[in-house]
C-alpha atoms as a PDB file:
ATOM      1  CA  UNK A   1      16.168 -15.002 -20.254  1.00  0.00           C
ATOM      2  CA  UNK A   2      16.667 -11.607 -18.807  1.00  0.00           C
ATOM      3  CA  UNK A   3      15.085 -10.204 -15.726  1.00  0.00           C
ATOM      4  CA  UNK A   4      13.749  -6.959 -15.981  1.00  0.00           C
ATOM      5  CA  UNK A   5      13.011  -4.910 -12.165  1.00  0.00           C
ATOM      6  CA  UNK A   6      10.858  -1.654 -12.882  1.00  0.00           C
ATOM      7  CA  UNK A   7       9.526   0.267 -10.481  1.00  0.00           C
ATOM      8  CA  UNK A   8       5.805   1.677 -10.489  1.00  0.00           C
ATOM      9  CA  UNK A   9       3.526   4.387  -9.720  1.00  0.00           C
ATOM     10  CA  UNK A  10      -0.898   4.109 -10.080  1.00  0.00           C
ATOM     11  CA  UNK A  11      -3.931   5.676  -8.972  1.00  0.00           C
ATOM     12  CA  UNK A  12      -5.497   2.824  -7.979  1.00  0.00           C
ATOM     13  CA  UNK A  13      -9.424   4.391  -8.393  1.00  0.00           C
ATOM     14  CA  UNK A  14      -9.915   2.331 -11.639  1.00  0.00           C
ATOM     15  CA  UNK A  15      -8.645  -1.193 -10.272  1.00  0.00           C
ATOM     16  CA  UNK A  16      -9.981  -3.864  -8.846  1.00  0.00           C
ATOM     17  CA  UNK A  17      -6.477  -3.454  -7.063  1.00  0.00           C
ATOM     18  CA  UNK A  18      -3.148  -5.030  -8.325  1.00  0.00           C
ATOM     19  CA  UNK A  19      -4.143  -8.808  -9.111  1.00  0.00           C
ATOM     20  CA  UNK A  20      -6.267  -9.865 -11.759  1.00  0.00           C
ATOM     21  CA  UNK A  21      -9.641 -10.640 -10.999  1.00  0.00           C
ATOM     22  CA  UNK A  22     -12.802 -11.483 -13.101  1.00  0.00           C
ATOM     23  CA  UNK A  23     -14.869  -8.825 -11.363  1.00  0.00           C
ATOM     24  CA  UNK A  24     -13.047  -6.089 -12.859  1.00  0.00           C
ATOM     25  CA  UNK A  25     -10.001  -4.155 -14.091  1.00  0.00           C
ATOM     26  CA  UNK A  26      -6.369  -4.543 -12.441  1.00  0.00           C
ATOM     27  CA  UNK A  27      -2.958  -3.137 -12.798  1.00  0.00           C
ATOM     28  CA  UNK A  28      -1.968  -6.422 -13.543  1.00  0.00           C
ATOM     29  CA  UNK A  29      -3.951  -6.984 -16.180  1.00  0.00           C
ATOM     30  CA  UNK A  30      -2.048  -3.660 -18.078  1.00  0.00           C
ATOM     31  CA  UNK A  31       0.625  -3.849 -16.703  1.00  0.00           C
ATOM     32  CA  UNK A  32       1.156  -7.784 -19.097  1.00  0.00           C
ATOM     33  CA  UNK A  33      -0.722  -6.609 -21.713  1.00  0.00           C
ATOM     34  CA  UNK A  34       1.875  -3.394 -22.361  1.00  0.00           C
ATOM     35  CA  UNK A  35       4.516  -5.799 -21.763  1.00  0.00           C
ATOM     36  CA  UNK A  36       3.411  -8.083 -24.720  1.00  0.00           C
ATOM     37  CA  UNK A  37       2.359  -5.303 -27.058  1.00  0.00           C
ATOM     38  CA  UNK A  38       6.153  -3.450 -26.859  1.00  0.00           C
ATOM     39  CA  UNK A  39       8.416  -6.740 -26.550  1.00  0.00           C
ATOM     40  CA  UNK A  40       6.015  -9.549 -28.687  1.00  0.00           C
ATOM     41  CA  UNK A  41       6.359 -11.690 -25.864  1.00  0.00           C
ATOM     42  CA  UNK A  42       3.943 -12.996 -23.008  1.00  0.00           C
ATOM     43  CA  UNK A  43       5.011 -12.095 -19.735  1.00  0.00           C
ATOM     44  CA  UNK A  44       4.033 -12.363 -16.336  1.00  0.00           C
ATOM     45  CA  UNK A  45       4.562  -9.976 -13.336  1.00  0.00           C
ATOM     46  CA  UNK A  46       5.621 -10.184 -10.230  1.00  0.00           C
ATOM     47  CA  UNK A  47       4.929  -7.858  -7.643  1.00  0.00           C
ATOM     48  CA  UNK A  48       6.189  -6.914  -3.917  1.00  0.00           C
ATOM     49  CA  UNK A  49       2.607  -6.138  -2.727  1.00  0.00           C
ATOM     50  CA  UNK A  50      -0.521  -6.439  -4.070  1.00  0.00           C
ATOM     51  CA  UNK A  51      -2.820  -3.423  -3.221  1.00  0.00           C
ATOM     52  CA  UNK A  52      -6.383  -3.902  -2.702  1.00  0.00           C
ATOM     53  CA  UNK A  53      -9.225  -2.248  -5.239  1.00  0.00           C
ATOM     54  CA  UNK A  54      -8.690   1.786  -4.509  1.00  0.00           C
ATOM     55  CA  UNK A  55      -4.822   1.566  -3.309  1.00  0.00           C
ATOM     56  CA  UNK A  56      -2.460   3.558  -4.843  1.00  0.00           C
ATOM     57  CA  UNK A  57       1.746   3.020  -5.572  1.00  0.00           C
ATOM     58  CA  UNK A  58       4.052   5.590  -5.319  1.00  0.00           C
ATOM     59  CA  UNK A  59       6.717   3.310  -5.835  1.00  0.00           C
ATOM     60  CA  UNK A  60       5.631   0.146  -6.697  1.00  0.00           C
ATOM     61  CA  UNK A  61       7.889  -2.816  -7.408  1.00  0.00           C
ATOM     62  CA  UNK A  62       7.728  -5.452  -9.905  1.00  0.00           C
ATOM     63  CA  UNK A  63       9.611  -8.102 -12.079  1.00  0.00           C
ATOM     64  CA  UNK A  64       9.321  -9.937 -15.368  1.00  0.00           C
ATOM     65  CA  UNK A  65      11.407 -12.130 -17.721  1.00  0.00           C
ATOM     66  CA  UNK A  66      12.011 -11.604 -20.983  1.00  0.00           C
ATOM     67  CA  UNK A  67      13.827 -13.723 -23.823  1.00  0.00           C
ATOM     68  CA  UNK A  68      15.506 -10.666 -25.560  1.00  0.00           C
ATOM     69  CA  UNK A  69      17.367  -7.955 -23.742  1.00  0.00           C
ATOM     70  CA  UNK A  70      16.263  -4.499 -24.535  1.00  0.00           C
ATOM     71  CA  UNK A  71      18.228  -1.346 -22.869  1.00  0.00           C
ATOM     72  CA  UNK A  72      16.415  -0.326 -19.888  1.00  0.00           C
ATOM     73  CA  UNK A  73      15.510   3.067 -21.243  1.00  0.00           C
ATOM     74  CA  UNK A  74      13.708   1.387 -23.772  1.00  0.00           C
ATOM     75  CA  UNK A  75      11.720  -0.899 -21.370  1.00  0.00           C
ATOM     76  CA  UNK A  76      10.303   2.089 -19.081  1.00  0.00           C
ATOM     77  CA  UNK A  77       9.394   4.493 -22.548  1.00  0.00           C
ATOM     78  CA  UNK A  78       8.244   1.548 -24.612  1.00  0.00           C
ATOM     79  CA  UNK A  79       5.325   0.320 -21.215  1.00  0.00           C
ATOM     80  CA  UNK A  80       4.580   4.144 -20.632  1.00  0.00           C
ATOM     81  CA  UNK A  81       3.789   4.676 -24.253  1.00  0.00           C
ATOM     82  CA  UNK A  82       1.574   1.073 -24.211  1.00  0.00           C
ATOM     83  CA  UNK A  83      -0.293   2.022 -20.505  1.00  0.00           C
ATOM     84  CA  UNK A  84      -1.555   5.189 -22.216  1.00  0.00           C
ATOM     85  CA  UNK A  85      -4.456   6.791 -21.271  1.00  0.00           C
ATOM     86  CA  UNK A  86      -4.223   4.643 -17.898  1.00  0.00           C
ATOM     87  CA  UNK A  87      -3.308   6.286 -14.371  1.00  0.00           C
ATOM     88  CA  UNK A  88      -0.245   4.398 -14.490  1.00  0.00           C
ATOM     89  CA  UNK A  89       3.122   4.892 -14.839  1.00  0.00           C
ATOM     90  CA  UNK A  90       6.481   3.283 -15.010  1.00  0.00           C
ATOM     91  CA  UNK A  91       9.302   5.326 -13.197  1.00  0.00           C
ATOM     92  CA  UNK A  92      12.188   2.997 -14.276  1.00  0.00           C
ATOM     93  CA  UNK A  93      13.625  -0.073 -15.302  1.00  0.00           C
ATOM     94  CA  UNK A  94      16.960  -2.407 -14.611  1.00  0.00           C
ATOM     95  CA  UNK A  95      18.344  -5.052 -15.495  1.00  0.00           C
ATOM     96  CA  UNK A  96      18.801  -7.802 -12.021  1.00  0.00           C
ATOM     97  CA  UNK A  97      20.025 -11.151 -11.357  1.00  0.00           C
ATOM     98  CA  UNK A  98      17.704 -14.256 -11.898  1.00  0.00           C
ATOM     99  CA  UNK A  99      17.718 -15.148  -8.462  1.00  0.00           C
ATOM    100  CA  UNK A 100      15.802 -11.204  -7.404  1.00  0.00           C
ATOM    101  CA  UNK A 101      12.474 -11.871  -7.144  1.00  0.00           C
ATOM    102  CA  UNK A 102      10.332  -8.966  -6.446  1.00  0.00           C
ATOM    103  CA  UNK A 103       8.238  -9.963  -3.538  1.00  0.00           C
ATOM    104  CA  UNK A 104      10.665 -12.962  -1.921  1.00  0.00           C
ATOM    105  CA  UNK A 105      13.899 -10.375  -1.915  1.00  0.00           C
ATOM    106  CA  UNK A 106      12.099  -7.187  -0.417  1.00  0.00           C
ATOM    107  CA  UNK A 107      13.276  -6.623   3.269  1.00  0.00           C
ATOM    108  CA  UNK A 108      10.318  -3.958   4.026  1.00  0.00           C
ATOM    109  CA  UNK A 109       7.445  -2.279   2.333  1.00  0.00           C
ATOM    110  CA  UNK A 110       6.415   1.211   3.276  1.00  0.00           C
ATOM    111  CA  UNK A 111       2.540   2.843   3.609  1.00  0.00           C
ATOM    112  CA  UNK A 112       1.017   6.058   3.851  1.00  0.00           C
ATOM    113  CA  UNK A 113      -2.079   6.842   4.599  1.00  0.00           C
ATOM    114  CA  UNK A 114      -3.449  10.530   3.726  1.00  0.00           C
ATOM    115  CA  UNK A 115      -6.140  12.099   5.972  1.00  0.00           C
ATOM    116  CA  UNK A 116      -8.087  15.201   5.092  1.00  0.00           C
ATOM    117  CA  UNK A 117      -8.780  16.866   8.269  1.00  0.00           C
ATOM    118  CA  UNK A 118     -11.655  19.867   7.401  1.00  0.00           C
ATOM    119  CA  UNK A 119     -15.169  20.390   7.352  1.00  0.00           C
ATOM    120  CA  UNK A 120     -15.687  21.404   3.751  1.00  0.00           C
ATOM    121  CA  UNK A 121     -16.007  17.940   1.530  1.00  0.00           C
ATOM    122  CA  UNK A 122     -13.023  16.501  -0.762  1.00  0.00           C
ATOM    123  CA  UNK A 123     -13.043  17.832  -4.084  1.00  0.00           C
ATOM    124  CA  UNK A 124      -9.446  17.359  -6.210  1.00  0.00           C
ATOM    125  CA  UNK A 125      -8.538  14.820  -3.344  1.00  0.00           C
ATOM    126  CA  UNK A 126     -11.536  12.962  -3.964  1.00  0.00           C
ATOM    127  CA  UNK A 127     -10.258   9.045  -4.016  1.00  0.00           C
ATOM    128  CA  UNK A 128      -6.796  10.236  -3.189  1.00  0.00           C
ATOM    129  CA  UNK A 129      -7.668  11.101   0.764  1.00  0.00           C
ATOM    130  CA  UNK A 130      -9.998  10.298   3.236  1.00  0.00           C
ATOM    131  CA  UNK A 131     -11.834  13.156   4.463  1.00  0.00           C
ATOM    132  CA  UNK A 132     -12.832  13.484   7.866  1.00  0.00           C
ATOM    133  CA  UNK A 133     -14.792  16.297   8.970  1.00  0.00           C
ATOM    134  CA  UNK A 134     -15.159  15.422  12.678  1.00  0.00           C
ATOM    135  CA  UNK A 135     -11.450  17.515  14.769  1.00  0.00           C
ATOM    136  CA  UNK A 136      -8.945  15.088  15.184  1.00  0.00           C
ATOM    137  CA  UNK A 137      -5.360  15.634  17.745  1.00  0.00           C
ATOM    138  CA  UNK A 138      -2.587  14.340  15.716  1.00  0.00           C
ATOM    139  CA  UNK A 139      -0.383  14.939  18.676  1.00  0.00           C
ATOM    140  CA  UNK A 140      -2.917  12.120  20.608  1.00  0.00           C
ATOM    141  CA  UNK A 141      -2.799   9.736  17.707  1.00  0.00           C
ATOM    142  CA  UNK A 142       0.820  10.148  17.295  1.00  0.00           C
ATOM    143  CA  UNK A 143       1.686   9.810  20.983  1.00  0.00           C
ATOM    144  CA  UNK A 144      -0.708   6.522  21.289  1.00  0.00           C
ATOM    145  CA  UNK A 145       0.788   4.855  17.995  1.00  0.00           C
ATOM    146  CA  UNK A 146       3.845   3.855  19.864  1.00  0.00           C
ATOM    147  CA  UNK A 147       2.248   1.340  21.398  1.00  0.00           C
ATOM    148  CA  UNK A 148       1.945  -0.578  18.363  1.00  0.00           C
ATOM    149  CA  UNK A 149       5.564  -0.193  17.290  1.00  0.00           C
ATOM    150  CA  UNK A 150       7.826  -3.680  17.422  1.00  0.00           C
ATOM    151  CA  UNK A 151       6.650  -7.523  17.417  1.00  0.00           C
ATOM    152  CA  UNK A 152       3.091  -8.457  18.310  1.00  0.00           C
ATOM    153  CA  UNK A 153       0.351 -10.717  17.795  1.00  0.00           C
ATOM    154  CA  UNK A 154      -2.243  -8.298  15.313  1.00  0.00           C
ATOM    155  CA  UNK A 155      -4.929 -10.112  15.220  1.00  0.00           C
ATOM    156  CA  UNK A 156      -6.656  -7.049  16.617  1.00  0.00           C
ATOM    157  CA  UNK A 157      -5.692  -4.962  13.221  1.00  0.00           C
ATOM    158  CA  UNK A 158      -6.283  -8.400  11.108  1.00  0.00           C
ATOM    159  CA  UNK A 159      -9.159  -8.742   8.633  1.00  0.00           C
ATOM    160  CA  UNK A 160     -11.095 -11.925   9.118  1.00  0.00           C
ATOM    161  CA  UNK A 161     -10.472 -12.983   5.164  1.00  0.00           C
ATOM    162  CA  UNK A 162      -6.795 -12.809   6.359  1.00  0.00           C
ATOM    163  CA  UNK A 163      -4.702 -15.923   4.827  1.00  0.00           C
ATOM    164  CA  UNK A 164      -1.276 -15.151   6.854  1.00  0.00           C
ATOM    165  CA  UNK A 165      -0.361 -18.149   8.619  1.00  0.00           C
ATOM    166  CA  UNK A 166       0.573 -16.098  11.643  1.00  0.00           C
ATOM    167  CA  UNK A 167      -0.678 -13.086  13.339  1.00  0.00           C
ATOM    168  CA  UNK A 168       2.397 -12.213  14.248  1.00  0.00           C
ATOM    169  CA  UNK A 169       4.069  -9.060  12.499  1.00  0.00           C
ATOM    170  CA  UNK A 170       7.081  -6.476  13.756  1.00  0.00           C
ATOM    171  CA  UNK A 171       6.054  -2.814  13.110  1.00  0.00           C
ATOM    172  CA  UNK A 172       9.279  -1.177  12.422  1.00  0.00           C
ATOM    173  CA  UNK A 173       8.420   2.093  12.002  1.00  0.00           C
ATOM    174  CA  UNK A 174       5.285   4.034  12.978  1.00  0.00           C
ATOM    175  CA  UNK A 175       4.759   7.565  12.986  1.00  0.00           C
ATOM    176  CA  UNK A 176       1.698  10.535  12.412  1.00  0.00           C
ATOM    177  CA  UNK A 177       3.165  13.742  10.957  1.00  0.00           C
ATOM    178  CA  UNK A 178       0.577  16.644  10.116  1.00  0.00           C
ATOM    179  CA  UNK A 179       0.326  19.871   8.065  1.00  0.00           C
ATOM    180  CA  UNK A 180      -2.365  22.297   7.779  1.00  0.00           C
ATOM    181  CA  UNK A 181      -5.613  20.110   7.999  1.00  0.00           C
ATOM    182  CA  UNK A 182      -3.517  17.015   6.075  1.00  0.00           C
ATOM    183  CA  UNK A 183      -2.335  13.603   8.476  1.00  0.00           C
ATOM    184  CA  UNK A 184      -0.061  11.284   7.221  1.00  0.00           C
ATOM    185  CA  UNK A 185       0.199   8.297   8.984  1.00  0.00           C
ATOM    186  CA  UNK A 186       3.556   6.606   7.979  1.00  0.00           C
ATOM    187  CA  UNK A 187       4.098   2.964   8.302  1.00  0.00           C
ATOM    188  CA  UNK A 188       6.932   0.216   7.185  1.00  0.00           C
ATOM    189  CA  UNK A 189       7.593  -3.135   8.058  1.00  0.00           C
ATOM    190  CA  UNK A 190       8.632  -6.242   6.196  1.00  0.00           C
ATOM    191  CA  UNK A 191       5.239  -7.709   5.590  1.00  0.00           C
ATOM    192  CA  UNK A 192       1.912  -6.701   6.789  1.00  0.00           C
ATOM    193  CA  UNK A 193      -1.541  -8.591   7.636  1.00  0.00           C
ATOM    194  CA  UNK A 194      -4.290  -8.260   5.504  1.00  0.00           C
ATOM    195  CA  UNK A 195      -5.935  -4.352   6.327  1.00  0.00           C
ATOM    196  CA  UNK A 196      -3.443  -3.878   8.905  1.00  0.00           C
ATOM    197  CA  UNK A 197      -2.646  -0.776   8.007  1.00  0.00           C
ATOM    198  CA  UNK A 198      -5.847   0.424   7.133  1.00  0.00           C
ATOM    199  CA  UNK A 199      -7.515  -1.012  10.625  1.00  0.00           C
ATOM    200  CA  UNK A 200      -4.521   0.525  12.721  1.00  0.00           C
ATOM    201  CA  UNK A 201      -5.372   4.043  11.033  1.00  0.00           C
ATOM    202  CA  UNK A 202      -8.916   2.975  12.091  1.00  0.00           C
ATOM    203  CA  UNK A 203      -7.790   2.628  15.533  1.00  0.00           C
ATOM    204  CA  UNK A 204      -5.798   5.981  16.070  1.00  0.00           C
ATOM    205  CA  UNK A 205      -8.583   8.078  14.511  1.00  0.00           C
ATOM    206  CA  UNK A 206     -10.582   7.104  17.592  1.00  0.00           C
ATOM    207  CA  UNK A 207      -7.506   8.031  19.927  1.00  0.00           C
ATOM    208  CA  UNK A 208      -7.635  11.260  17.541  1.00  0.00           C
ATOM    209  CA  UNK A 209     -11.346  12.037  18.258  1.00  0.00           C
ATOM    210  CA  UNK A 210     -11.167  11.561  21.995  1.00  0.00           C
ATOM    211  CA  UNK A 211     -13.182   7.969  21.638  1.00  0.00           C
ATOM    212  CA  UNK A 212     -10.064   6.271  23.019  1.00  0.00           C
ATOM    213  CA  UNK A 213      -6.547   6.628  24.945  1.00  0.00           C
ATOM    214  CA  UNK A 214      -3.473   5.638  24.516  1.00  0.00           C
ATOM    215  CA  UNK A 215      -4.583   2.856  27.186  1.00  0.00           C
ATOM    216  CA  UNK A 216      -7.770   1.779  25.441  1.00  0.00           C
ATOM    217  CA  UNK A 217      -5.324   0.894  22.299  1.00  0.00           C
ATOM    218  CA  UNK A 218      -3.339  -1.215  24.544  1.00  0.00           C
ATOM    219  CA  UNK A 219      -6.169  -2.799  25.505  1.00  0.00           C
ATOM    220  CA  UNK A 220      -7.269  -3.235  21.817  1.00  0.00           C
ATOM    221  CA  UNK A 221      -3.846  -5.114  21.048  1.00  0.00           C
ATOM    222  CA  UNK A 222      -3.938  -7.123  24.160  1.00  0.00           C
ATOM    223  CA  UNK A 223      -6.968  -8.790  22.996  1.00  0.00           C
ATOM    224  CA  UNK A 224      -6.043 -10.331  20.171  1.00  0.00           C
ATOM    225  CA  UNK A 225     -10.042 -10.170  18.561  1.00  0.00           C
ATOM    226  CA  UNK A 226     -10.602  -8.195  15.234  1.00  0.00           C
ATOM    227  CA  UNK A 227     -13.949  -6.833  16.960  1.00  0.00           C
ATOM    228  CA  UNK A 228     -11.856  -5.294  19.953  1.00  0.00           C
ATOM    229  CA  UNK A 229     -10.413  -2.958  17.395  1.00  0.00           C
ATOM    230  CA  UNK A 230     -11.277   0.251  15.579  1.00  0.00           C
ATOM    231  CA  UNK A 231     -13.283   0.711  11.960  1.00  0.00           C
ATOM    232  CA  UNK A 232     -11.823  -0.060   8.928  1.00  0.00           C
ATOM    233  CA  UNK A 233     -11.120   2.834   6.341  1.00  0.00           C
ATOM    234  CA  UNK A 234     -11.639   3.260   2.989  1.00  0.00           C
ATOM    235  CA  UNK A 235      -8.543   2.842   0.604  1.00  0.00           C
ATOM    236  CA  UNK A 236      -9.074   6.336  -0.741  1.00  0.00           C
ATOM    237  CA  UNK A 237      -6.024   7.274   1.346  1.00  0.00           C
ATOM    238  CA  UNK A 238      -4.068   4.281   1.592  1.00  0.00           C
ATOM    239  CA  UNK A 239      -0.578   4.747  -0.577  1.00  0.00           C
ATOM    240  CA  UNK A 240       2.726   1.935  -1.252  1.00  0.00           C
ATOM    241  CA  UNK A 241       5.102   4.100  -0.847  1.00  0.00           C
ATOM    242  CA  UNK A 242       8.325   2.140  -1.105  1.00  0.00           C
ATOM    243  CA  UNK A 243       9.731  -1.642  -1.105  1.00  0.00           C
ATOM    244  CA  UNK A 244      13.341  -1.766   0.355  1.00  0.00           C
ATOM    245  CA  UNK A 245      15.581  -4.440  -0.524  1.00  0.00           C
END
């Protein structure tokens, strides 16, 4: 058998989100279908992290086996050419050791999450950002995200339909950068709770709109109760950017 790495890109709008699910559409789901149609075999993916329904990869990662070896080049051209007319793309393929496994060798995965700061509604960022009309200070949210940066106990940021077996997660990076009326909320670490990310950008858009301090997020960690915490937000804005192994 031959493993076969390849890395990813979607707009996640159409999907139920990366897993199959009988409810609906997923990149999974295409993903194994283009892999039969080009090589004649079944196949089943693996994947660093599977985004919910409206998350989008910039750089997803992912790994199958296949009985024949193709070159590489092949592999990426042959998938693009199935996935056609779908939002998704794959940006290249290798050849890796049996013992890589997508998910079980990554050392960190990497989020964004885009913010549309402006009155006037979305309209070619519609599903790719989440607008906020309301003024946020990105200077606030990025001086009060610190806090969150290292090991803790999230339960604060942790969805109730969680399944980790521990709460406890070690932010290693952290950061709000801002253009214009765009925030970009940057986030890696090697594994994240379920809506972490999306609950801590619900958190700091409070700091942004004056709702809470730097303190009141403190607070918010130190109580270790999903309802002490902010909203939260929609997936519109929510992007994998990268999986580091």
């Amino acid at each position: 058998m031959v493993r076969y790495h390849i890395k990813i890109e979607y707009d996640g709008r159409p999907y139920v989100g990366w897993q199959r699910q009988i409810n609906g559409l997923s990149v999974q789901q295409f993903m194994e279908e283009a892999v039969n149609r080009f090589s004649g075999e079944p196949a089943l993916l693996y994947v660093a992290g599977r985004t919910d329904k409206g998350v989008h990869a910039l750089n997803q990662s992912a790994h199958f086996d296949l009985a024949k070896s193709w070159p590489v080049d092949r592999v990426r051209d042959a998938l693009n050419a199935q996935l056609r007319p779908n939002p998704i793309a794959v940006l290249s393929a290798e050849v890796v050791d049996e013992d890589f496994h997508a998910r079980f060798s990554a050392k960190e995965r990497a989020y964004m999450y885009r913010i549309t700061n402006r009155r006037p509604p979305l309209t070619v960022d519609r599903g790719l950002s989440w607008w906020v009309p309301v003024s946020l200070d990105p200077a606030a949210m990025k001086e009060a995200s610190v806090v969150l940066l290292g090991k803790h106990d999230f339960s604060t940021f942790r969805a109730t339909a969680c399944q980790a077996k521990s709460p406890i997660k070690t932010l290693d990076h952290l950061d709000v950068e801002w253009q214009g009326n765009e925030i970009r909320i940057y986030a890696r670490a090697r594994s994240f709770l379920y809506h972490q990310v999306r609950n801590i950008v619900g958190a700091l858009k409070l700091v942004g709109e004056g709702k809470w301090t730097k303190a009141d997020l403190i607070h918010a960690l130190e109580q270790k109760d999903r309802r002490a915490g902010g909203p939260t937000v929609p997936a519109d804005g929510l992007y994998l950017t990268d999986v580091i192994y």
